[in-house]
PDB file of N, CA and C in Angstrom:
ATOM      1  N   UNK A   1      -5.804   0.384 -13.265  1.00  0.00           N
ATOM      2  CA  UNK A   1      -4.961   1.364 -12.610  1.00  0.00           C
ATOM      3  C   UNK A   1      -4.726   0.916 -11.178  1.00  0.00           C
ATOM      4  N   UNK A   2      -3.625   1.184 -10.951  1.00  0.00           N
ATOM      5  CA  UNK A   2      -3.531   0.613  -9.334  1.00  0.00           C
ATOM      6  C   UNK A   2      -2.650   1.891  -8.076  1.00  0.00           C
ATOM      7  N   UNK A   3      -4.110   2.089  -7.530  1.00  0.00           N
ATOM      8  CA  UNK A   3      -4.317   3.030  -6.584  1.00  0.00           C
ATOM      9  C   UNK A   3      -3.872   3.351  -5.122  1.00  0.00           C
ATOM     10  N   UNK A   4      -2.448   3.827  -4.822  1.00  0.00           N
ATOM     11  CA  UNK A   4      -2.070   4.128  -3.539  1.00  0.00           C
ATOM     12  C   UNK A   4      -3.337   4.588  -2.648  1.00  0.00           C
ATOM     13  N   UNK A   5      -3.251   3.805  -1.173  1.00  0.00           N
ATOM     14  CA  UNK A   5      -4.165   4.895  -0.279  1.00  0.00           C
ATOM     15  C   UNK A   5      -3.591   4.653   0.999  1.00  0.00           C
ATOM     16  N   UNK A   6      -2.892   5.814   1.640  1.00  0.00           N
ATOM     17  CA  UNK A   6      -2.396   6.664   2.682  1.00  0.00           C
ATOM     18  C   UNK A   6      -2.846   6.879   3.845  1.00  0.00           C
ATOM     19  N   UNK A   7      -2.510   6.538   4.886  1.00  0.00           N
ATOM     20  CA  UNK A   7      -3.335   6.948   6.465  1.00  0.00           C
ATOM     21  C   UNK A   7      -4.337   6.603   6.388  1.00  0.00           C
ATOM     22  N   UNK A   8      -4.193   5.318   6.352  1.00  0.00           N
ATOM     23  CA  UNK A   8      -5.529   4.789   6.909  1.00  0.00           C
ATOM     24  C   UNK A   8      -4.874   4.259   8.333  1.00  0.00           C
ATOM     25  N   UNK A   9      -6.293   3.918   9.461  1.00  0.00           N
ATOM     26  CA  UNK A   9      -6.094   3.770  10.593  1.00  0.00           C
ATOM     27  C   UNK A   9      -5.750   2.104  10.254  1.00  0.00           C
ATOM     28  N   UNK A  10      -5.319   1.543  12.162  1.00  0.00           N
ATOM     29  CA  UNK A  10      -4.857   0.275  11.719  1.00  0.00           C
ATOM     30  C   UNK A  10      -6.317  -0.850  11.695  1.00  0.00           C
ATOM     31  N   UNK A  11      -7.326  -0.388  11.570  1.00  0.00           N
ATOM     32  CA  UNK A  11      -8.475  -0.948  11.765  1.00  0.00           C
ATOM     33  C   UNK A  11      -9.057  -1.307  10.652  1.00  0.00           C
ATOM     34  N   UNK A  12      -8.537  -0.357   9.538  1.00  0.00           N
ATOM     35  CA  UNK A  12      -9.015  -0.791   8.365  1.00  0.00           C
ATOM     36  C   UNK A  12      -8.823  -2.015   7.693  1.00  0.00           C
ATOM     37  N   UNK A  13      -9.745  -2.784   7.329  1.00  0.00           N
ATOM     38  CA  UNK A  13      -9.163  -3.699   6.745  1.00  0.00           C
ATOM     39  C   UNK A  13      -9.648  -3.591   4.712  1.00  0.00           C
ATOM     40  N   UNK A  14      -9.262  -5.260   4.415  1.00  0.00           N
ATOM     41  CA  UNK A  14      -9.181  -5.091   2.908  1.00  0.00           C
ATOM     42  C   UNK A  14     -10.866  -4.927   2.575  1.00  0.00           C
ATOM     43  N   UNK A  15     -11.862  -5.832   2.792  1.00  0.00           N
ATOM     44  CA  UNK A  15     -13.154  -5.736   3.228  1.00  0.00           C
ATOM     45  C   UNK A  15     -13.146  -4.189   3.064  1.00  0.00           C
ATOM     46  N   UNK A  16     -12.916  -3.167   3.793  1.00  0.00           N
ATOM     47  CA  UNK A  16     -13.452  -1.990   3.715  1.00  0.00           C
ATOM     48  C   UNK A  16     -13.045  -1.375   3.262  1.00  0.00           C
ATOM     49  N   UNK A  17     -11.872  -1.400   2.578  1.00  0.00           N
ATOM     50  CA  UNK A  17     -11.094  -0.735   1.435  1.00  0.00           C
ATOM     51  C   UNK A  17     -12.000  -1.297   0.134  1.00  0.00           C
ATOM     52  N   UNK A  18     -11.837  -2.538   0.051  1.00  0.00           N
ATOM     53  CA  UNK A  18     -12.799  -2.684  -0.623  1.00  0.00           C
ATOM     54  C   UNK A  18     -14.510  -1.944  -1.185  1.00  0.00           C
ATOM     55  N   UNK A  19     -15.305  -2.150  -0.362  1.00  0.00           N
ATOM     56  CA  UNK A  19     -16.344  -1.030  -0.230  1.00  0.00           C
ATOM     57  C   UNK A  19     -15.985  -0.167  -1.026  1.00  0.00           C
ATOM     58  N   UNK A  20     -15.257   0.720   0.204  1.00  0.00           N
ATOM     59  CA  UNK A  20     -15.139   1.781  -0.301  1.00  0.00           C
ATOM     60  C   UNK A  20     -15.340   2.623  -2.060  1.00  0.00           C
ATOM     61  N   UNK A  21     -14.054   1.591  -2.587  1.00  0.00           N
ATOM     62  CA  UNK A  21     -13.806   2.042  -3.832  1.00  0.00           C
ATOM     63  C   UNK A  21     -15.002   1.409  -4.989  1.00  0.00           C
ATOM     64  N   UNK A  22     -15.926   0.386  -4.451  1.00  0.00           N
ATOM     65  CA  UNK A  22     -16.707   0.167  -4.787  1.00  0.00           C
ATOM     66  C   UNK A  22     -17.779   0.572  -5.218  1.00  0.00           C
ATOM     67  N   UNK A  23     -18.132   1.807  -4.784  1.00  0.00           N
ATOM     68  CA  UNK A  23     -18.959   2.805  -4.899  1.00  0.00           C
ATOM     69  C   UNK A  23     -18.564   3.126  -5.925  1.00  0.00           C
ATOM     70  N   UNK A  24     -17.502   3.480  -6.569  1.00  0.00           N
ATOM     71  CA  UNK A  24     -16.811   4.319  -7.953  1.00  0.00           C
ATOM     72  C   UNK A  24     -16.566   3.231  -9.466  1.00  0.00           C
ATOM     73  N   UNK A  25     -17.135   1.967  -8.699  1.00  0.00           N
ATOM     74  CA  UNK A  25     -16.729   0.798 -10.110  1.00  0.00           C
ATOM     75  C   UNK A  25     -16.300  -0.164  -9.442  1.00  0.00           C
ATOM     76  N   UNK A  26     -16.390  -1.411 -10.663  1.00  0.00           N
ATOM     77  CA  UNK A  26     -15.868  -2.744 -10.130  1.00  0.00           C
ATOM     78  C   UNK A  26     -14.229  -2.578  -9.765  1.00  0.00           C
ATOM     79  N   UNK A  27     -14.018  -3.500  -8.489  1.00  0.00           N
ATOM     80  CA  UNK A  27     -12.524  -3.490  -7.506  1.00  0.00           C
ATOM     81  C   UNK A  27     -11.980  -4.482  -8.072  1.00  0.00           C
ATOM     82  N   UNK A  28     -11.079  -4.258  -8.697  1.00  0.00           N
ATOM     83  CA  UNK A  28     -10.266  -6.155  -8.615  1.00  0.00           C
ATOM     84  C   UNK A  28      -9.227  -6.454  -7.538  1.00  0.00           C
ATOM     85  N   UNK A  29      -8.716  -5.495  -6.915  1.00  0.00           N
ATOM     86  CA  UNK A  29      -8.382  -6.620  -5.512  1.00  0.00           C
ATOM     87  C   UNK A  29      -8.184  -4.985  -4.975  1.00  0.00           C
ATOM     88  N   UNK A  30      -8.100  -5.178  -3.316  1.00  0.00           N
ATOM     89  CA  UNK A  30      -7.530  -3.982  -2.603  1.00  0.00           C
ATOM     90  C   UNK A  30      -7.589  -4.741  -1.481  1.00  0.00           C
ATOM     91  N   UNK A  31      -6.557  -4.680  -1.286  1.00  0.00           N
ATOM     92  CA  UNK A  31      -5.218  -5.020  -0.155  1.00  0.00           C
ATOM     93  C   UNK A  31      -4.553  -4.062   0.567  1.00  0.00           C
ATOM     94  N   UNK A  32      -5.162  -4.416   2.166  1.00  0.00           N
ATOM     95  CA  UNK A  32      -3.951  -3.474   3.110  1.00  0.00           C
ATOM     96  C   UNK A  32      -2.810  -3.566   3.034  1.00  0.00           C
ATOM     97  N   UNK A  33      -1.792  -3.461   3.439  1.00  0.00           N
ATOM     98  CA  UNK A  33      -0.130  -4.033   3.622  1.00  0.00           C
ATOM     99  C   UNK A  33       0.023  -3.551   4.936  1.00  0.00           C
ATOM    100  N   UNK A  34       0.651  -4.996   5.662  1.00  0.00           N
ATOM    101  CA  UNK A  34       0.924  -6.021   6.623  1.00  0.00           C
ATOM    102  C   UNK A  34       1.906  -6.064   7.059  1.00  0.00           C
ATOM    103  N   UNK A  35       1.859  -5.510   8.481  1.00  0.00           N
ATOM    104  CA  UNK A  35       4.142  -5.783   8.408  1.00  0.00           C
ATOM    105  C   UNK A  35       3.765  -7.422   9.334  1.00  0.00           C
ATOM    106  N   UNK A  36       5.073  -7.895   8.444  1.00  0.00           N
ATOM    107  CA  UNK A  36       5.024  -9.350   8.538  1.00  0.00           C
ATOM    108  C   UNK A  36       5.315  -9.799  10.362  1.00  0.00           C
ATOM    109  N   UNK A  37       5.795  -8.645  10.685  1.00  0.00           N
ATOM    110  CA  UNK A  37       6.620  -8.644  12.394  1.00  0.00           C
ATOM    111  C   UNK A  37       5.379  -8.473  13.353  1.00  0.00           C
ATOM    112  N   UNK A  38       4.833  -7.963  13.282  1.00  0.00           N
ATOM    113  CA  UNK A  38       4.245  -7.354  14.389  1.00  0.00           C
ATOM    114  C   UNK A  38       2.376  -8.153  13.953  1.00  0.00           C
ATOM    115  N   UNK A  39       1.836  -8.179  12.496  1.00  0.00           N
ATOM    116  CA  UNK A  39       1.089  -8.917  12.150  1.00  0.00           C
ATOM    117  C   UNK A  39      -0.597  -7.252  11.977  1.00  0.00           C
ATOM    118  N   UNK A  40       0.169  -6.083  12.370  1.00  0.00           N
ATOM    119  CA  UNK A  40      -0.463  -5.114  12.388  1.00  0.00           C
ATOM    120  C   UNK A  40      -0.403  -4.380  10.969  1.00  0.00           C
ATOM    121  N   UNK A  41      -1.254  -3.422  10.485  1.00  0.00           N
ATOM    122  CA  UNK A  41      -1.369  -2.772   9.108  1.00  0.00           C
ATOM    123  C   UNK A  41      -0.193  -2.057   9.468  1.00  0.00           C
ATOM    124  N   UNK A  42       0.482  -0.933   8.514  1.00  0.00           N
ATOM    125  CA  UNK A  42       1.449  -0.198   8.121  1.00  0.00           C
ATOM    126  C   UNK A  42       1.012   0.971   7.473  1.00  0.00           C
ATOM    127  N   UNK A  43      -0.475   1.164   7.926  1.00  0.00           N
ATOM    128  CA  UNK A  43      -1.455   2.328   7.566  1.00  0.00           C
ATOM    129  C   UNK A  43      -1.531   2.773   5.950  1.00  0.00           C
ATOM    130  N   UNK A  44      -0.813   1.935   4.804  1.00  0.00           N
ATOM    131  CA  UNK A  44      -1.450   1.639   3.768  1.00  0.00           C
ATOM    132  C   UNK A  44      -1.482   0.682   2.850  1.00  0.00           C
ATOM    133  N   UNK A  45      -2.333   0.986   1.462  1.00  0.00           N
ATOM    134  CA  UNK A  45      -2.728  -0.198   1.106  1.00  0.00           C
ATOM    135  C   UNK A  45      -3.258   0.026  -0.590  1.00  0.00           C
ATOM    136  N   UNK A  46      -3.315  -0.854  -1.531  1.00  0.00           N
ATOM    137  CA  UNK A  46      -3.000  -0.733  -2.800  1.00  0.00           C
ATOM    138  C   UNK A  46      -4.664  -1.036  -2.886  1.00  0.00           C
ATOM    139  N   UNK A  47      -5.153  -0.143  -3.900  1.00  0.00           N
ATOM    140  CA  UNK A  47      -6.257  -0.928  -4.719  1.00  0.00           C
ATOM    141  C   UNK A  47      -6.297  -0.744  -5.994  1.00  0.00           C
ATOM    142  N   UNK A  48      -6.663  -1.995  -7.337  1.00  0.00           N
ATOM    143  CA  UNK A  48      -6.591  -1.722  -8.561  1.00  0.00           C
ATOM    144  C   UNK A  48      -8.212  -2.048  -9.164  1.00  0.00           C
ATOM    145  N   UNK A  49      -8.250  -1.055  -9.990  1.00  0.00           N
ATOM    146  CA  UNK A  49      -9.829  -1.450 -11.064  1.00  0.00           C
ATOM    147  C   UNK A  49      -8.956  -0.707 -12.281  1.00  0.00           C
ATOM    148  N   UNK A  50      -9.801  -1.801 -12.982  1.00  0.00           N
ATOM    149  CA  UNK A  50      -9.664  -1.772 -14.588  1.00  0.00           C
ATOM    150  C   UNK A  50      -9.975  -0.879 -15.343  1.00  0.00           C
ATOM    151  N   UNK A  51     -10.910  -0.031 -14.854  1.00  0.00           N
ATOM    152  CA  UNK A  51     -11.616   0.882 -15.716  1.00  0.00           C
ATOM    153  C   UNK A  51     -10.929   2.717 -15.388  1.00  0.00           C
ATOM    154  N   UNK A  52     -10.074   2.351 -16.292  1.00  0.00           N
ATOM    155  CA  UNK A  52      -9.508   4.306 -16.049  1.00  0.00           C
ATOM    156  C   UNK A  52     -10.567   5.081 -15.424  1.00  0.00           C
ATOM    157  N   UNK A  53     -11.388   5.292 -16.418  1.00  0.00           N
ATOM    158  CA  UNK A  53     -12.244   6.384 -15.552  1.00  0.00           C
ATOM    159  C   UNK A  53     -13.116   6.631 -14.468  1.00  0.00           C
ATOM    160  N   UNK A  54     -13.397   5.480 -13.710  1.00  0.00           N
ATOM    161  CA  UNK A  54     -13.708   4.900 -12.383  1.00  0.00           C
ATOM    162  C   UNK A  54     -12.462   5.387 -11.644  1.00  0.00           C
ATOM    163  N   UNK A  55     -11.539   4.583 -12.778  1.00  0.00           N
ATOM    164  CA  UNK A  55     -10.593   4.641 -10.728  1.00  0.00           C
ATOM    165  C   UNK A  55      -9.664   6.426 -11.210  1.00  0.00           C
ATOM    166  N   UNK A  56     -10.240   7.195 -11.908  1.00  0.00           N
ATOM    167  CA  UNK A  56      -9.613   8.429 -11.600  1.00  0.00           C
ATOM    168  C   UNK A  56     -10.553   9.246 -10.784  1.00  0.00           C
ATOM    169  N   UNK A  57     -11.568   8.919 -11.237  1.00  0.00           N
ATOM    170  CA  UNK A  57     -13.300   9.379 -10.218  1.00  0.00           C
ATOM    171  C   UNK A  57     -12.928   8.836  -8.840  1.00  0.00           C
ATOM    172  N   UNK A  58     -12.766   7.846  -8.782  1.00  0.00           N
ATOM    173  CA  UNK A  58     -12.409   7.434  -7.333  1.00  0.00           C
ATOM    174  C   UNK A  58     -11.198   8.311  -6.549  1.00  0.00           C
ATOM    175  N   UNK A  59     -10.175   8.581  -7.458  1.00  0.00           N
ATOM    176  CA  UNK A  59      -9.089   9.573  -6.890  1.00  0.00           C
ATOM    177  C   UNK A  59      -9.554  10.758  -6.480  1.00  0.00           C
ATOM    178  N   UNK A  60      -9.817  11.165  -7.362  1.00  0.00           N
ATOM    179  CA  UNK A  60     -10.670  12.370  -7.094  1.00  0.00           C
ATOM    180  C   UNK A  60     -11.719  12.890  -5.904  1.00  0.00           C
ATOM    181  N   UNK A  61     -13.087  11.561  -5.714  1.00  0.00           N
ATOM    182  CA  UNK A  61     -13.628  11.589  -5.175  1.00  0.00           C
ATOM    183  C   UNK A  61     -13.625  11.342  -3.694  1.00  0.00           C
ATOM    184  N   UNK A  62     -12.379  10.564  -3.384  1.00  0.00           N
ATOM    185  CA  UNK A  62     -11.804  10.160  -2.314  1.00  0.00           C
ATOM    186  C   UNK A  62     -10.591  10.398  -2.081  1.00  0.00           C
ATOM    187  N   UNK A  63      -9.750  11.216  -2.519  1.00  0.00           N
ATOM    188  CA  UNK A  63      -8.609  11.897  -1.892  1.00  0.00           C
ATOM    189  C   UNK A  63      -9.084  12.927  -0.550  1.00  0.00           C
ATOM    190  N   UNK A  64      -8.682  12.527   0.234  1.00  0.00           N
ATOM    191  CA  UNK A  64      -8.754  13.661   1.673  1.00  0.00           C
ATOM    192  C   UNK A  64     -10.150  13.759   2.389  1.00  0.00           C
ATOM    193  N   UNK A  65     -10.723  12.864   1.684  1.00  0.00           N
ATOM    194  CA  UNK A  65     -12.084  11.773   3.012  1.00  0.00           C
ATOM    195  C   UNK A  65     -11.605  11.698   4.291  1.00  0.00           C
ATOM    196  N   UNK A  66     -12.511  11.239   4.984  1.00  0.00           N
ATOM    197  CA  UNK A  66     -12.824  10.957   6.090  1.00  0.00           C
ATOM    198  C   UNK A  66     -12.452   9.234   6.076  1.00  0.00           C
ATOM    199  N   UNK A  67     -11.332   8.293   6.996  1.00  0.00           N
ATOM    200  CA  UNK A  67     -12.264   7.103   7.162  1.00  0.00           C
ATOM    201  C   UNK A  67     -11.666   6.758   8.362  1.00  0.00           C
ATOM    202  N   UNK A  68     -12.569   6.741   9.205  1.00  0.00           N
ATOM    203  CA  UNK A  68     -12.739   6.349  10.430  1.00  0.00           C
ATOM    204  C   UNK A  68     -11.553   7.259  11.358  1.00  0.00           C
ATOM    205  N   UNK A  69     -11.865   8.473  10.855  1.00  0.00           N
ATOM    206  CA  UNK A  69     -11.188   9.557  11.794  1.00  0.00           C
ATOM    207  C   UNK A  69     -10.287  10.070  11.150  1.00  0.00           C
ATOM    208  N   UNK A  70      -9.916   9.705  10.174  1.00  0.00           N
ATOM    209  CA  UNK A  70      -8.691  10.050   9.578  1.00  0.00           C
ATOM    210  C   UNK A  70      -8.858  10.524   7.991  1.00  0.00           C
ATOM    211  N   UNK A  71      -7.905  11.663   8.161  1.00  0.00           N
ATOM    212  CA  UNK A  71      -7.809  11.940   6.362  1.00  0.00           C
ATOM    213  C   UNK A  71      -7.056  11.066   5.359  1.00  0.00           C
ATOM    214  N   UNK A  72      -7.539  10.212   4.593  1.00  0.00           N
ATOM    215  CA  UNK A  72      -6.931   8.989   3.733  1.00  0.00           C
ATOM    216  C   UNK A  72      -6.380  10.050   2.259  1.00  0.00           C
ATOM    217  N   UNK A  73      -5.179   9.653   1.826  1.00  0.00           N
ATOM    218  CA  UNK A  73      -4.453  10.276   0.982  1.00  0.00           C
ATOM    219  C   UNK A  73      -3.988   9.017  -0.335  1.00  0.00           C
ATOM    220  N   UNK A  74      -4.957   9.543  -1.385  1.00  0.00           N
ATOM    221  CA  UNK A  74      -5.588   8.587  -2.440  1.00  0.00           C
ATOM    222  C   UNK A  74      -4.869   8.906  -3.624  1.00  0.00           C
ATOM    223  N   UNK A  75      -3.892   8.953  -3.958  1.00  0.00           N
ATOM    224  CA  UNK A  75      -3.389   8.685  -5.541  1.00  0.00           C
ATOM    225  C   UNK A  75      -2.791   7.555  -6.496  1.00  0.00           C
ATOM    226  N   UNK A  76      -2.555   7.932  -7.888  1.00  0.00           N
ATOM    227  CA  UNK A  76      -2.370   6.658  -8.348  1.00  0.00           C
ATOM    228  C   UNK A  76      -0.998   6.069  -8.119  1.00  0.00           C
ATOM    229  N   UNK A  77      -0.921   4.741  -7.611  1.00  0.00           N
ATOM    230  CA  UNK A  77       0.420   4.255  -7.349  1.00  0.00           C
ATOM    231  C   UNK A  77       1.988   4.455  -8.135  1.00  0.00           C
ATOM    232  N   UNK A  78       2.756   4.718  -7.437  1.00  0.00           N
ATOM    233  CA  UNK A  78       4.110   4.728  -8.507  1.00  0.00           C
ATOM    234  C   UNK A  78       4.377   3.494  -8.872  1.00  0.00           C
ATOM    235  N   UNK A  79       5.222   2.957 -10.151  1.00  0.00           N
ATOM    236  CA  UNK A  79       6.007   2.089  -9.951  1.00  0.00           C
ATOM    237  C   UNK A  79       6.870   1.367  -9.058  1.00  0.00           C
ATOM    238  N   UNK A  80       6.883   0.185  -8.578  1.00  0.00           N
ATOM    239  CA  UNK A  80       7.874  -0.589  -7.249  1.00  0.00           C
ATOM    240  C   UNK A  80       9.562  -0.184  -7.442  1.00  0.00           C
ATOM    241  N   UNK A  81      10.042   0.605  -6.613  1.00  0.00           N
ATOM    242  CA  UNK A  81      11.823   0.702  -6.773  1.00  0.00           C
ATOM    243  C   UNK A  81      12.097  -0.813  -7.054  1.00  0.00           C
ATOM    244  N   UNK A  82      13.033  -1.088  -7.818  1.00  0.00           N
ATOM    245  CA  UNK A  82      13.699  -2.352  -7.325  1.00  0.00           C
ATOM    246  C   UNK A  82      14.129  -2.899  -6.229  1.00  0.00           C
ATOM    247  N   UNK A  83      14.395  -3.383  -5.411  1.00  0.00           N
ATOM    248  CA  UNK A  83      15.125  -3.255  -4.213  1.00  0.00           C
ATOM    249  C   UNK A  83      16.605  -3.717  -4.112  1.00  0.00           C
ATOM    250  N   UNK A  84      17.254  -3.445  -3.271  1.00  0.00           N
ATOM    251  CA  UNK A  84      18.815  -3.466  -3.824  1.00  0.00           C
ATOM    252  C   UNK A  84      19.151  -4.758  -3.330  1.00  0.00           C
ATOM    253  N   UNK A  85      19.808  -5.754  -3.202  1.00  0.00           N
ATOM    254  CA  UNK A  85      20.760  -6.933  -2.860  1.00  0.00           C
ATOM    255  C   UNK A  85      21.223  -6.503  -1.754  1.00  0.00           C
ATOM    256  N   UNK A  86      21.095  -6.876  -0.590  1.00  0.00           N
ATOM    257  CA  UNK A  86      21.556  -6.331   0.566  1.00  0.00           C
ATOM    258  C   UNK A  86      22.553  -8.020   1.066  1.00  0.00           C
ATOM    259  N   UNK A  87      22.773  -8.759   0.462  1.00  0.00           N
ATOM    260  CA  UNK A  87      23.443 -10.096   0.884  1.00  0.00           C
ATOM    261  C   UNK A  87      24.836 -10.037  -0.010  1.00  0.00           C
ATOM    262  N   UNK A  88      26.149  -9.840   1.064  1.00  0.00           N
ATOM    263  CA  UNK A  88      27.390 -10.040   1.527  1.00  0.00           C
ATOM    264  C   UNK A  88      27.916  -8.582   1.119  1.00  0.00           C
ATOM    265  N   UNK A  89      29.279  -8.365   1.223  1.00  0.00           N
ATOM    266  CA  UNK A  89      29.880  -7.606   1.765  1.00  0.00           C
ATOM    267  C   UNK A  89      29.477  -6.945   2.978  1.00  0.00           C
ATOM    268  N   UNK A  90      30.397  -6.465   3.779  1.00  0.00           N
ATOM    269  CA  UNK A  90      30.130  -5.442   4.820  1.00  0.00           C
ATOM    270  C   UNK A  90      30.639  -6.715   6.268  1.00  0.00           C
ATOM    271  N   UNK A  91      30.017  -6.387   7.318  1.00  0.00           N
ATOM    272  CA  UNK A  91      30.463  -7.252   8.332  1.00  0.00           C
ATOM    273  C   UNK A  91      32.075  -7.622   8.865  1.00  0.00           C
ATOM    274  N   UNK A  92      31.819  -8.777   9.805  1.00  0.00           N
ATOM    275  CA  UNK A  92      32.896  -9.002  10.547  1.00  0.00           C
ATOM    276  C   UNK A  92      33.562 -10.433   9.832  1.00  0.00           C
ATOM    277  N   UNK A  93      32.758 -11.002   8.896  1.00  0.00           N
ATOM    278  CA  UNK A  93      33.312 -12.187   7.726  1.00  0.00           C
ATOM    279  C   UNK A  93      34.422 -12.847   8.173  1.00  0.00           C
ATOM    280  N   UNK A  94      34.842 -13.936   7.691  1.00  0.00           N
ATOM    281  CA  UNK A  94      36.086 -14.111   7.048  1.00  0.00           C
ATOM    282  C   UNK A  94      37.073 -14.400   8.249  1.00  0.00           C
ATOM    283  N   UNK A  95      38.290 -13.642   7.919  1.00  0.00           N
ATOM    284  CA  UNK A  95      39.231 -13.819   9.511  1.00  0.00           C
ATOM    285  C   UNK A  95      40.471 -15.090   9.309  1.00  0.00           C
ATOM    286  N   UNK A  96      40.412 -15.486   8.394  1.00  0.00           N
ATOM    287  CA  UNK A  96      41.268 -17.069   8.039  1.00  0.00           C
ATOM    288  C   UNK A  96      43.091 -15.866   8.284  1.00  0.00           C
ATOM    289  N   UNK A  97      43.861 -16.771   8.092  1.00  0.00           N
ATOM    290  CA  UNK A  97      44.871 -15.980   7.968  1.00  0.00           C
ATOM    291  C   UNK A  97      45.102 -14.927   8.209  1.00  0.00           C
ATOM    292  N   UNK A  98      44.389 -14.137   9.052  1.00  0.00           N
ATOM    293  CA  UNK A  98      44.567 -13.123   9.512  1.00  0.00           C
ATOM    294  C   UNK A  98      46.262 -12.133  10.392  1.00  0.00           C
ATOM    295  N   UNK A  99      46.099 -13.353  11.470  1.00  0.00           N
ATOM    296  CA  UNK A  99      47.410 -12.827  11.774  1.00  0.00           C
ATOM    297  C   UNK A  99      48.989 -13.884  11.661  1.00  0.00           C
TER     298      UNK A  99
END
């Protein structure tokens, strides 16, 4: 299952996300997310374990905790939107033959 978690501070790292969910069953990866610009967290971060009933105990057990000052907001991840094609049309383009 792979587990949204919400407001976390920017201090957190994967290491302690890690932990964390550790307590509730084996982690197979948990990862902050990184804005690529600035090189700082984006205050959340994905974690997945294999075992349904661990990682719903973990939802459960850790929705609206404490971590490190902050209330962390723990459910199970949605599916990724696609993201749309944002390359050509629009702009100042082109211009040949114009006048």
């Amino acid at each position: 299952m792979r587990i949204y978690v919400g407001n976390l501070s920017y201090e957190v790292t994967d290491d302690k996300l890690n932990a964390m969910f550790t307590e509730y069953g084996p982690v197979d990866s948990a990862t902050v997310i990184i804005d690529r610009d600035t090189g700082r967290s984006k205050g959340f971060g994905f974690v997945e374990m294999s075992d349904l009933n661990q990682a719903q105990t973990a939802l459960s057990g850790l929705d609206g905790t404490d971590l490190d000052g902050r209330s962390i907001t723990v459910n199970e991840a949605r599916p990724r939107e696609p993201r749309r094609d944002n390359r050509g049309g629009g702009g100042y383009g082109g211009g040949r033959n114009r006048y």
